[in-house]
Protein backbone atom coordinates (compact mmCIF):
# COMPACT_ATOMS: atom_id res chain seq x y z
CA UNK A 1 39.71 -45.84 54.70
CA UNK A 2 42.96 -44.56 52.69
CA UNK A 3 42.54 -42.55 49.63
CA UNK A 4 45.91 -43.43 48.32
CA UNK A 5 47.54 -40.07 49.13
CA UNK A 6 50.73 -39.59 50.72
CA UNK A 7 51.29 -36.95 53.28
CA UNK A 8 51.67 -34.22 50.76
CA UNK A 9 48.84 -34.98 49.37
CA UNK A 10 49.78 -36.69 46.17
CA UNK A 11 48.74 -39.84 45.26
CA UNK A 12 50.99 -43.06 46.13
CA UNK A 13 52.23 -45.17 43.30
CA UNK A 14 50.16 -48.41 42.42
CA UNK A 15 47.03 -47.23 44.37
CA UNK A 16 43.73 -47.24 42.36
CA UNK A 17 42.38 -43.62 40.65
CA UNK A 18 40.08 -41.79 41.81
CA UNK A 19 36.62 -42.07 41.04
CA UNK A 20 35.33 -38.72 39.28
CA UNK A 21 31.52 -38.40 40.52
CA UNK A 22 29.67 -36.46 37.91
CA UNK A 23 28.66 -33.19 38.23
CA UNK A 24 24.78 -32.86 40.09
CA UNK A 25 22.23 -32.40 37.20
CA UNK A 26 20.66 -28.49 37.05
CA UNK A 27 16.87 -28.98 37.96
CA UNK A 28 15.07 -27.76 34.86
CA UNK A 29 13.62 -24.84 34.82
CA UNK A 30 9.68 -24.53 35.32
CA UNK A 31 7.15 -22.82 33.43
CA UNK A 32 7.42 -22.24 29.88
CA UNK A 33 10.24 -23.83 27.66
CA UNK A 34 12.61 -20.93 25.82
CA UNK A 35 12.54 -19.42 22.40
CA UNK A 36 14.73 -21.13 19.64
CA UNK A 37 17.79 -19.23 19.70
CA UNK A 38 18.24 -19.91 15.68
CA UNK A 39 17.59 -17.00 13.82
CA UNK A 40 14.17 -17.09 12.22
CA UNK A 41 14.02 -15.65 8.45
CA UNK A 42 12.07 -12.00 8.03
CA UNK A 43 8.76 -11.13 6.72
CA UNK A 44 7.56 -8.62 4.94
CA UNK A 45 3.54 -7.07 5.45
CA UNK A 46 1.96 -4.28 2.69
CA UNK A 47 -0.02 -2.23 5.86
CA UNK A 48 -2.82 -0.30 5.19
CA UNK A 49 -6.43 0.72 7.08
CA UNK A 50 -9.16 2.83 7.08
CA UNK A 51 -9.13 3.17 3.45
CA UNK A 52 -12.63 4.60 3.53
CA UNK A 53 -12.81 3.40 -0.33
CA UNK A 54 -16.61 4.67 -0.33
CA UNK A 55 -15.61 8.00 -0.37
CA UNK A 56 -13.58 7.95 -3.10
CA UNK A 57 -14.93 5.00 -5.56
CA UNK A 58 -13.34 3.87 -8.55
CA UNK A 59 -9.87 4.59 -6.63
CA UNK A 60 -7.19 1.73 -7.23
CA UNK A 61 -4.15 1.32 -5.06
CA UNK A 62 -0.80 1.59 -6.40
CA UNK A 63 1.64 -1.34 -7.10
CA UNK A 64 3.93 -1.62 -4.07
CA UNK A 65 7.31 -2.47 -3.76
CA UNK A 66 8.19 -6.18 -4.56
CA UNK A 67 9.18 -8.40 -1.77
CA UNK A 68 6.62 -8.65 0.56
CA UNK A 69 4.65 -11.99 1.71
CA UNK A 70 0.84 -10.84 2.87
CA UNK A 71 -1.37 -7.81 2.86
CA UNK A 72 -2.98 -6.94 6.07
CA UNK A 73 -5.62 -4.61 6.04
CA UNK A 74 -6.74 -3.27 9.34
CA UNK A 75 -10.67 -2.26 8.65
CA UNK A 76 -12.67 0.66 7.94
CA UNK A 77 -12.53 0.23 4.17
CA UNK A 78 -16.16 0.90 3.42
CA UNK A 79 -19.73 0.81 4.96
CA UNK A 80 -21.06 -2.80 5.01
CA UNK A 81 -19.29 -5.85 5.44
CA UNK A 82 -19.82 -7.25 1.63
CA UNK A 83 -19.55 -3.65 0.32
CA UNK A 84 -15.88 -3.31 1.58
CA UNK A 85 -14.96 -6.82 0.56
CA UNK A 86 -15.93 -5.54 -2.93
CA UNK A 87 -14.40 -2.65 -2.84
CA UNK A 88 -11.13 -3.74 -1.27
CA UNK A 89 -10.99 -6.49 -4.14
CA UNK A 90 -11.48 -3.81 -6.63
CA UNK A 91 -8.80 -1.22 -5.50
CA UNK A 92 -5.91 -4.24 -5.12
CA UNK A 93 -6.82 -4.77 -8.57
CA UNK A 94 -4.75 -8.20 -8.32
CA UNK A 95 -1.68 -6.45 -7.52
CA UNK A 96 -0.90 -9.13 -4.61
CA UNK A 97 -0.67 -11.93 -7.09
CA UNK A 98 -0.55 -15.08 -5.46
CA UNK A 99 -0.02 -13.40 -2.08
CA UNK A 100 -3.05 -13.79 0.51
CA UNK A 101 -4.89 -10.32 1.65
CA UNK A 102 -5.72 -10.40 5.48
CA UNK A 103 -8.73 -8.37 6.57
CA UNK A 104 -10.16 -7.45 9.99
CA UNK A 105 -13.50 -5.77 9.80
CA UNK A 106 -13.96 -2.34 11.72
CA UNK A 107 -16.52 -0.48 12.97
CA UNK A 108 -17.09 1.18 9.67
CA UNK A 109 -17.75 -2.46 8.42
CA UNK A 110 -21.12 -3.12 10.58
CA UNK A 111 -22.52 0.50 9.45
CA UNK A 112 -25.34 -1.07 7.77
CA UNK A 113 -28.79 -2.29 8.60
CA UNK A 114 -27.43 -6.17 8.05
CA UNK A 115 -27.15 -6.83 12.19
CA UNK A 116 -23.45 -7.77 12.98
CA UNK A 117 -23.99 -11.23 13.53
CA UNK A 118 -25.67 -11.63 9.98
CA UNK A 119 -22.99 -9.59 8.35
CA UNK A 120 -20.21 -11.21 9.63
CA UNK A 121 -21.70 -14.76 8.74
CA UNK A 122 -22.55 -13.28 5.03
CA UNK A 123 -18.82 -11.98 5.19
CA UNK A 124 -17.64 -15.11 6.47
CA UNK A 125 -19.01 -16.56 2.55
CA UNK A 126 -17.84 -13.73 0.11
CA UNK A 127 -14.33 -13.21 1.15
CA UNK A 128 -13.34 -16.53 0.34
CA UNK A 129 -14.82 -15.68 -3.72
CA UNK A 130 -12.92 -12.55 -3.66
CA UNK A 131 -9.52 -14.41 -3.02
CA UNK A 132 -9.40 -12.06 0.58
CA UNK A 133 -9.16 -14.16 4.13
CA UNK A 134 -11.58 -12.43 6.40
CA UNK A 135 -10.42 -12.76 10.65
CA UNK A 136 -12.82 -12.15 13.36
CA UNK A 137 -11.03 -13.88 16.24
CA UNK A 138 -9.47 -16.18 13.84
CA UNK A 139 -5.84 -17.37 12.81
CA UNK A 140 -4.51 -18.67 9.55
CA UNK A 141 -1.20 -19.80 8.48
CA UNK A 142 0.88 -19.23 5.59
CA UNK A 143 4.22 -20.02 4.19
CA UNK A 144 6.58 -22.69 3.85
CA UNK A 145 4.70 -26.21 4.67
CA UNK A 146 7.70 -27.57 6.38
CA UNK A 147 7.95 -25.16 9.23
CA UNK A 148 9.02 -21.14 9.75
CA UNK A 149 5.96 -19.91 8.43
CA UNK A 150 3.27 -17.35 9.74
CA UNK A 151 0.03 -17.39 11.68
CA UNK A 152 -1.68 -14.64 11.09
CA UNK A 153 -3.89 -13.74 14.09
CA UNK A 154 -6.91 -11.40 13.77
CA UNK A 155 -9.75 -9.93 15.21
CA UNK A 156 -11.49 -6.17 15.61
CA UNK A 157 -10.80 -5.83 19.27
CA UNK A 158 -13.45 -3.36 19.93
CA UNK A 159 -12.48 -0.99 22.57
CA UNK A 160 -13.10 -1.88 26.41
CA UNK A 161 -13.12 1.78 27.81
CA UNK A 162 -10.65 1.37 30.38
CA UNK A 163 -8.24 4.03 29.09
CA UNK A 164 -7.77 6.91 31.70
CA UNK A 165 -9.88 4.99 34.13
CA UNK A 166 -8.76 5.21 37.52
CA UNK A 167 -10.61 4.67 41.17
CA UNK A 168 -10.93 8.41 40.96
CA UNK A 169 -11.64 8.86 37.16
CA UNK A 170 -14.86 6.51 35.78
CA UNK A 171 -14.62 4.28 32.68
CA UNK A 172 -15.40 6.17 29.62
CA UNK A 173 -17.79 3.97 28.96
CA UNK A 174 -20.13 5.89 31.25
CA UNK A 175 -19.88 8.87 29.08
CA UNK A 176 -20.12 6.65 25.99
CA UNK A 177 -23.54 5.36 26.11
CA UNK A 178 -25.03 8.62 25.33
CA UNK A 179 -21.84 10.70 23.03
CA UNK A 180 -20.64 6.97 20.87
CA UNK A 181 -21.94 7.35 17.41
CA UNK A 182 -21.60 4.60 16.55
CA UNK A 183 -24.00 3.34 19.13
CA UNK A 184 -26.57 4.79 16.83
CA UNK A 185 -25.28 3.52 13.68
CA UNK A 186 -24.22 -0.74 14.14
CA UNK A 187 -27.13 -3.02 15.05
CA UNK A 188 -26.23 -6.41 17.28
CA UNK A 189 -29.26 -7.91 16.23
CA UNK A 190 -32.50 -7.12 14.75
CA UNK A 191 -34.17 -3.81 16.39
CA UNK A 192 -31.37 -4.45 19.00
CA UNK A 193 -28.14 -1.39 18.67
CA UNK A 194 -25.01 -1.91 19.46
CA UNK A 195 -24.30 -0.64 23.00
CA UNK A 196 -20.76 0.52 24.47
CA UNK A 197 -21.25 -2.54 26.72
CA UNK A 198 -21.48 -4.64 24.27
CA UNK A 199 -18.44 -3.28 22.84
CA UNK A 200 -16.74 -4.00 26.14
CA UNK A 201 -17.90 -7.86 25.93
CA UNK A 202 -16.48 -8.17 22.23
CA UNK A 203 -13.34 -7.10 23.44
CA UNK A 204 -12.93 -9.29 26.28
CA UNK A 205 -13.40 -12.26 23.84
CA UNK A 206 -11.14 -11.00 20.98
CA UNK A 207 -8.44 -10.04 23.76
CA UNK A 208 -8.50 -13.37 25.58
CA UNK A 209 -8.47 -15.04 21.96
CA UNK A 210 -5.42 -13.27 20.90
CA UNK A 211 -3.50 -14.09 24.12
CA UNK A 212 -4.59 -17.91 24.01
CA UNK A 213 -3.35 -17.66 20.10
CA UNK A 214 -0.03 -16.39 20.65
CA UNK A 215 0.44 -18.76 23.38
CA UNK A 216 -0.68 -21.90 21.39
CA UNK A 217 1.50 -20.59 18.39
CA UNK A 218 4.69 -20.12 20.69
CA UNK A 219 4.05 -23.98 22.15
CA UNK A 220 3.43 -25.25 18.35
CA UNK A 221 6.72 -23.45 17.34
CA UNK A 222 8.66 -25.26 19.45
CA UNK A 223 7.61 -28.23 18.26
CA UNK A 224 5.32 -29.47 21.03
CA UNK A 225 1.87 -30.46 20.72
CA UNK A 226 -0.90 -28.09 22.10
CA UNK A 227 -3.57 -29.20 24.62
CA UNK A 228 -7.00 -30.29 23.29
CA UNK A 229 -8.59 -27.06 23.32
CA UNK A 230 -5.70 -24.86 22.06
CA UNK A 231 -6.92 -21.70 20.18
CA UNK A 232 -4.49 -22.73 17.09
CA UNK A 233 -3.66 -26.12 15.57
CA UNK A 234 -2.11 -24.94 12.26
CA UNK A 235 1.34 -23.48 13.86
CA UNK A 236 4.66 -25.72 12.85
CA UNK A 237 7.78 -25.32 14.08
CA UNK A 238 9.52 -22.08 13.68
CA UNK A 239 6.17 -20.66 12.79
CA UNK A 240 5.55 -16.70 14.31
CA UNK A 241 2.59 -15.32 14.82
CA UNK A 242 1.67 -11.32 13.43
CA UNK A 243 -1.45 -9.85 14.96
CA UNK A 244 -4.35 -7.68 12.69
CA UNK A 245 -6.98 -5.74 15.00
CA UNK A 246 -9.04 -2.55 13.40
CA UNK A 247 -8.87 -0.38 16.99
CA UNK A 248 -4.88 0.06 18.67
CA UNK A 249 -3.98 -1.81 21.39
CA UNK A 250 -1.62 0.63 22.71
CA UNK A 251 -2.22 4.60 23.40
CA UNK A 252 0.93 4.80 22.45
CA UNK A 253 -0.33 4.75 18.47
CA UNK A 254 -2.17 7.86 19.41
CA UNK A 255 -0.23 10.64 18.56
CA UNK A 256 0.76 12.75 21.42
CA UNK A 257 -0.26 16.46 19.96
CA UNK A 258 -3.90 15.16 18.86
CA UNK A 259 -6.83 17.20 20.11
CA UNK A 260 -8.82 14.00 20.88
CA UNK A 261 -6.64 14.33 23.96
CA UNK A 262 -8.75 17.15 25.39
CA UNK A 263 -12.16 16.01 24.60
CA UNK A 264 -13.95 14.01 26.45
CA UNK A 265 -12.56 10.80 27.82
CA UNK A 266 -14.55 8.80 25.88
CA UNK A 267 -12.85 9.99 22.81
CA UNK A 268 -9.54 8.37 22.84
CA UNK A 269 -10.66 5.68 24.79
CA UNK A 270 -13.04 4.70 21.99
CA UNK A 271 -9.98 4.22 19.29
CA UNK A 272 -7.42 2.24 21.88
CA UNK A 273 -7.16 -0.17 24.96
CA UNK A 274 -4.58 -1.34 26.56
CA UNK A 275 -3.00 -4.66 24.99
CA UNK A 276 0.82 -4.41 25.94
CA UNK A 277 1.15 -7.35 27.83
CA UNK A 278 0.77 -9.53 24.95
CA UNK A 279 3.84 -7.80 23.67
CA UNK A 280 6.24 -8.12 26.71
CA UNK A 281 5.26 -11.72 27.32
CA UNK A 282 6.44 -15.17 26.05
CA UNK A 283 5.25 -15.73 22.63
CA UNK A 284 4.89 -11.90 21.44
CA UNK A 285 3.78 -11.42 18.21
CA UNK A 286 6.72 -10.00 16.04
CA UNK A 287 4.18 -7.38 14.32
CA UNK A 288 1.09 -5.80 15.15
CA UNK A 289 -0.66 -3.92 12.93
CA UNK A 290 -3.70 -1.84 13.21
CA UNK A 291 -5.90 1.28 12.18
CA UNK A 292 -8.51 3.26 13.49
CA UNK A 293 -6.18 6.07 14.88
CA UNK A 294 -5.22 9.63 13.60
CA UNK A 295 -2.31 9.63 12.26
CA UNK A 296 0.19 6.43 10.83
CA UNK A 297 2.31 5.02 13.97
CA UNK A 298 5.16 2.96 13.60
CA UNK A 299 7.05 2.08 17.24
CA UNK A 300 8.10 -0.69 19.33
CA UNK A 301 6.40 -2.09 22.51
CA UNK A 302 8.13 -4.93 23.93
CA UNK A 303 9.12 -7.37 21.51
CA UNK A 304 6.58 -6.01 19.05
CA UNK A 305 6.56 -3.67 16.31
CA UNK A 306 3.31 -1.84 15.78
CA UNK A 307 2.16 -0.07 12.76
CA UNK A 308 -0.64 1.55 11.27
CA UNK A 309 -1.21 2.91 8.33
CA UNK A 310 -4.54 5.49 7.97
CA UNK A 311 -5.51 6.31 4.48
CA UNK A 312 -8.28 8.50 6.09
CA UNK A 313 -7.37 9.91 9.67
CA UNK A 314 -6.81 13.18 11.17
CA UNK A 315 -8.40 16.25 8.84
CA UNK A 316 -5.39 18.25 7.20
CA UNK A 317 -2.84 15.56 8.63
CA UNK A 318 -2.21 13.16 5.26
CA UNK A 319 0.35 10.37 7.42
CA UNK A 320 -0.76 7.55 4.54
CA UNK A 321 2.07 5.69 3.06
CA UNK A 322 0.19 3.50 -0.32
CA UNK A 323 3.26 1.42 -0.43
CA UNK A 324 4.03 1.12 3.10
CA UNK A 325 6.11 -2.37 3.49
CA UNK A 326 7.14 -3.40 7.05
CA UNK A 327 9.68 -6.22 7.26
CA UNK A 328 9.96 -7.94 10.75
């Protein structure tokens, strides 16, 4: 069969032209579908936690600096669930305006004879009165209705002992069950305590929650539908997702020079697990903030910022920043 090429290879007058085959299709690639690459706009978060309003009542906080889109407020405001609701609603003071206030309960929270069940139900009922958005394994989205909003995910993400635990070193939770006060102090149910094992149970959920959250906000934000049982149904395109928990899920938020180190095991373990995962992976939350640690943190892990913000922390170590804005 000639090709229409002379013996230098050039092609002979009057024969036909080549046909130009087009180039093999790439296979797509499988798993999940990548990020927009458009730039997404900023947000801006007024952080704060463990306010511990009950020891100093009557306190209000001051105005912060304009620009910001959403409180989040990372537990440990008062004892009893309705009690810090309250209290939170009467230190903001209305300073938020229109803006919506994000609150995780924390441990602090469930210090009350009300079993945690039954306070989180009664919780469930006030916050909406008080203008405040209560999350315990929840997510809610704000912003523009269109599209490139935020979810805000939430949840207490009790602690699962597993820091410093090693084949040769047991889970803190061992030590826990007779040295956690708060063991003593948080009821599950009627004449039933709290246990560290049930601790480690709560976790699990809120942990697996999150995970499933930022994944079904990632899928949404492309634009694609979620399965039937996705965690989240509110995300739109260009949506991200922030995280809220009351205990750290990094020990990197626990300051390197704090004595807690050389307690017992138990002790820091109690305050932080170990969440980073959820940071380095597909559909990372941009921010996570938190409280129930020391000192205030502010670092990055992964593609995540974290921040807390203690009001009430370490003794002689005042970290708290009242107007602390963090724009991601």
């Amino acid at each position: 069969m000639s090709l229409g090429l002379d013996p230098t290879g050039r092609r002979s007058p009057g024969s036909a032209p080549a046909v130009r085959r087009p180039a093999p299709r790439r296979p797509e690639p499988r798993g999940y579908p990548p990020a927009r690459p458009a730039p997404r706009p900023r947000r801006a978060f007024w952080v704060l936690s463990d306010l511990r309003l009950d020891l100093d009542p009557g306190v209000e906080l001051p105005e912060p600096p304009d620009g910001y889109d959403a409180v989040l407020v990372a537990g440990n405001v008062a004892p009893g669930l309705t009690a810090a609701l309250r209290a939170l609603h009467g230190a903001l003071g209305g300073r938020q305006g229109d803006r919506p206030v994000f609150f995780v309960p924390g441990p602090v929270e469930y210090r009350s004879d009300v079993p945690l069940v039954e306070a989180l139900a009664r919780g469930r009922e006030v916050a909406p009165e008080l203008g405040l958005v209560l999350l315990s394994d929840d997510a809610v989205r704000f912003g523009p209705p269109g599209g490139d909003g935020t979810v805000a995910i939430g949840a207490t993400l009790w602690t699962d002992w597993a820091l410093g635990a090693s084949s040769e070193v047991p889970s803190a939770r061992v030590m826990a069950r007779t040295a956690w006060k708060e063991a003593g102090r948080i009821f599950l149910r009627r004449g039933r305590a709290l246990t560290p094992l049930d601790a480690l149970g709560m976790h699990a959920r809120s942990r697996a929650y999150i995970e499933d959250a930022l994944t079904s906000v990632a899928i949404r934000s492309l634009g694609l539908r979620g399965g039937p049982n996705a965690c989240v149904d509110c995300a739109l395109p260009g949506d991200v997702a922030v995280v809220l928990t009351c205990h750290a899920p990094t020990p990197r938020s626990l300051p390197a020079d704090w004595d807690g180190w050389d307690a017992d095991g138990w002790v820091p373990a109690s305050l932080a697990s170990e969440a980073g995962a959820s940071m380095e992976a597909w559909g990372a939350p941009r921010l996570w903030a938190h409280g129930n640690v020391p000192r205030a943190a502010d670092h990055v892990l992964g593609k995540t910022r974290v921040v807390a913000n203690p009001r009430v922390g370490e003794r002689g170590r005042d970290t708290f920043d009242p107007g602390l804005v963090v724009s991601v």
